[in-house]
C-alpha atoms as a PDB file:
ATOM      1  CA  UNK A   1     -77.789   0.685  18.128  1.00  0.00           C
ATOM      2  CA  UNK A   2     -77.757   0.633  22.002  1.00  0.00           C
ATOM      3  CA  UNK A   3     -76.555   3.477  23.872  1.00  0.00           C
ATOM      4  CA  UNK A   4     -73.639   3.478  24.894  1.00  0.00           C
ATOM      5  CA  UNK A   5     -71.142   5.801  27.186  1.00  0.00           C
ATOM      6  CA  UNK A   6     -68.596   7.760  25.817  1.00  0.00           C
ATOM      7  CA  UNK A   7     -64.984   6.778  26.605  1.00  0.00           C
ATOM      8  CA  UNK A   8     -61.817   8.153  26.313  1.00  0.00           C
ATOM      9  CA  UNK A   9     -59.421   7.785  23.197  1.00  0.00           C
ATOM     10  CA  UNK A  10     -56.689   6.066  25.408  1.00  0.00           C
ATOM     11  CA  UNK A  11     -59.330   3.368  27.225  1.00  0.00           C
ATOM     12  CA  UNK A  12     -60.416   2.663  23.720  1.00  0.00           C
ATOM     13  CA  UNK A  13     -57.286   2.527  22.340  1.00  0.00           C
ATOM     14  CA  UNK A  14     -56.020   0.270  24.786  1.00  0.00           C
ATOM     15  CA  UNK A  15     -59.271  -2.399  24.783  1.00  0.00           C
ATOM     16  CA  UNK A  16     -58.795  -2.725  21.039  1.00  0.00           C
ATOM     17  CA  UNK A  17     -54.898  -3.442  21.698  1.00  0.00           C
ATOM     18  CA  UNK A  18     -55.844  -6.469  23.826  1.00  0.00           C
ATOM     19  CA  UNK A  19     -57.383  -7.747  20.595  1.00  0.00           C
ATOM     20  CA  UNK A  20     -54.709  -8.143  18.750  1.00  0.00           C
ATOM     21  CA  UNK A  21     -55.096  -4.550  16.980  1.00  0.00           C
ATOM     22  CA  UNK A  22     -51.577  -2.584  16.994  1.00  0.00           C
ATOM     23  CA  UNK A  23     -51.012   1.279  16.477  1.00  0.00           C
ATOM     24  CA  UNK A  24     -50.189   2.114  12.846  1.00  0.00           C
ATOM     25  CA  UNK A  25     -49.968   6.140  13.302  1.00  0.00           C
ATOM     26  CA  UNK A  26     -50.956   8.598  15.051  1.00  0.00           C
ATOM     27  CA  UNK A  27     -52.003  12.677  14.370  1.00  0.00           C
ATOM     28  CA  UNK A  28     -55.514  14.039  15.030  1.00  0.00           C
ATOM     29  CA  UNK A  29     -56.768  10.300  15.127  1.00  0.00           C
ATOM     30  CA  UNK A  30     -54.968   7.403  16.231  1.00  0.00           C
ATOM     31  CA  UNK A  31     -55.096   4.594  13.200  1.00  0.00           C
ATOM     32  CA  UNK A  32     -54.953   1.141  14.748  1.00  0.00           C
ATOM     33  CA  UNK A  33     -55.152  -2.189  12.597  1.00  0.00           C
ATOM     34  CA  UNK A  34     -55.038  -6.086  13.137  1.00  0.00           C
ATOM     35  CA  UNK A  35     -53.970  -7.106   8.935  1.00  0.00           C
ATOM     36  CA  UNK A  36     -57.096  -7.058   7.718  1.00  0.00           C
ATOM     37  CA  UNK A  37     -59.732  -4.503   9.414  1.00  0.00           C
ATOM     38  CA  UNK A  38     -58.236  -0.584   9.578  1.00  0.00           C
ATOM     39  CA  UNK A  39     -59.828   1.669  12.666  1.00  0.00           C
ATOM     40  CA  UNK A  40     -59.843   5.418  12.919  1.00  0.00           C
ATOM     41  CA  UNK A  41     -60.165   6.861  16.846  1.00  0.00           C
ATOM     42  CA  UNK A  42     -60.452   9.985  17.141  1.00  0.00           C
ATOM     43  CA  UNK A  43     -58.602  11.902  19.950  1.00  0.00           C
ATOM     44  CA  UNK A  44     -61.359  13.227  22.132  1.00  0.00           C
ATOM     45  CA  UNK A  45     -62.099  13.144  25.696  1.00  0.00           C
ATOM     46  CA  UNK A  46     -64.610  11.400  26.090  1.00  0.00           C
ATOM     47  CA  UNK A  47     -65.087   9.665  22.245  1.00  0.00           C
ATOM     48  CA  UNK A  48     -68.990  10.143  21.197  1.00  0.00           C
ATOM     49  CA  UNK A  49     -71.056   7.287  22.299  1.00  0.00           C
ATOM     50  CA  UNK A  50     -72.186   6.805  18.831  1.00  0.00           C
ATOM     51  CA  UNK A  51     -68.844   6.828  17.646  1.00  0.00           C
ATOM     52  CA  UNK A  52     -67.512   4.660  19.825  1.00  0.00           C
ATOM     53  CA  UNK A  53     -70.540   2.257  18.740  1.00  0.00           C
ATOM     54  CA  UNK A  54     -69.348   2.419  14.955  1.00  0.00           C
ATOM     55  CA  UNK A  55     -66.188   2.068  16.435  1.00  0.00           C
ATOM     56  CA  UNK A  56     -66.890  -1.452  17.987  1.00  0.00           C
ATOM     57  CA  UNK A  57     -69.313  -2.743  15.422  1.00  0.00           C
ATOM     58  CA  UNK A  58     -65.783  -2.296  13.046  1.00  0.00           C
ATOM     59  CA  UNK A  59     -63.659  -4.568  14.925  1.00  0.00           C
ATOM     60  CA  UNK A  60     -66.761  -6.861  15.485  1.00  0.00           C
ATOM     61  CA  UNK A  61     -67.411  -6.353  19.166  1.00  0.00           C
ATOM     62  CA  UNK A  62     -71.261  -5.689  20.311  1.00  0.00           C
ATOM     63  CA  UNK A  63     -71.216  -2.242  22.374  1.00  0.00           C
END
């Protein structure tokens, strides 16, 4: 997987709301879905690049 930088929780957050994913709850993680695919964000400043890889790859973006 290609290196990518870290990010914060919030910048993530709101990327992934642009694509039609919506908050479900929020705690230690923020859970955001769009129907069908469930993500998990953890709150962290700055998210682990690897993470934040998994992260993407989930929704079906390409870091």
């Amino acid at each position: 997987m290609p290196r990518i930088s870290g990010v914060h929780h919030r910048d993530a957050v709101r990327a992934l709301k642009k694509l039609g994913y919506q908050i479900v709850r929020q705690s230690g993680h923020v859970i955001i879905s769009n129907g069908e695919t469930r993500l998990v964000i953890p709150r962290a400043n700055p998210v682990d690049p690897y993470t934040m890889g998994a992260i993407a790859r989930d929704a079906g973006l390409t870091p």
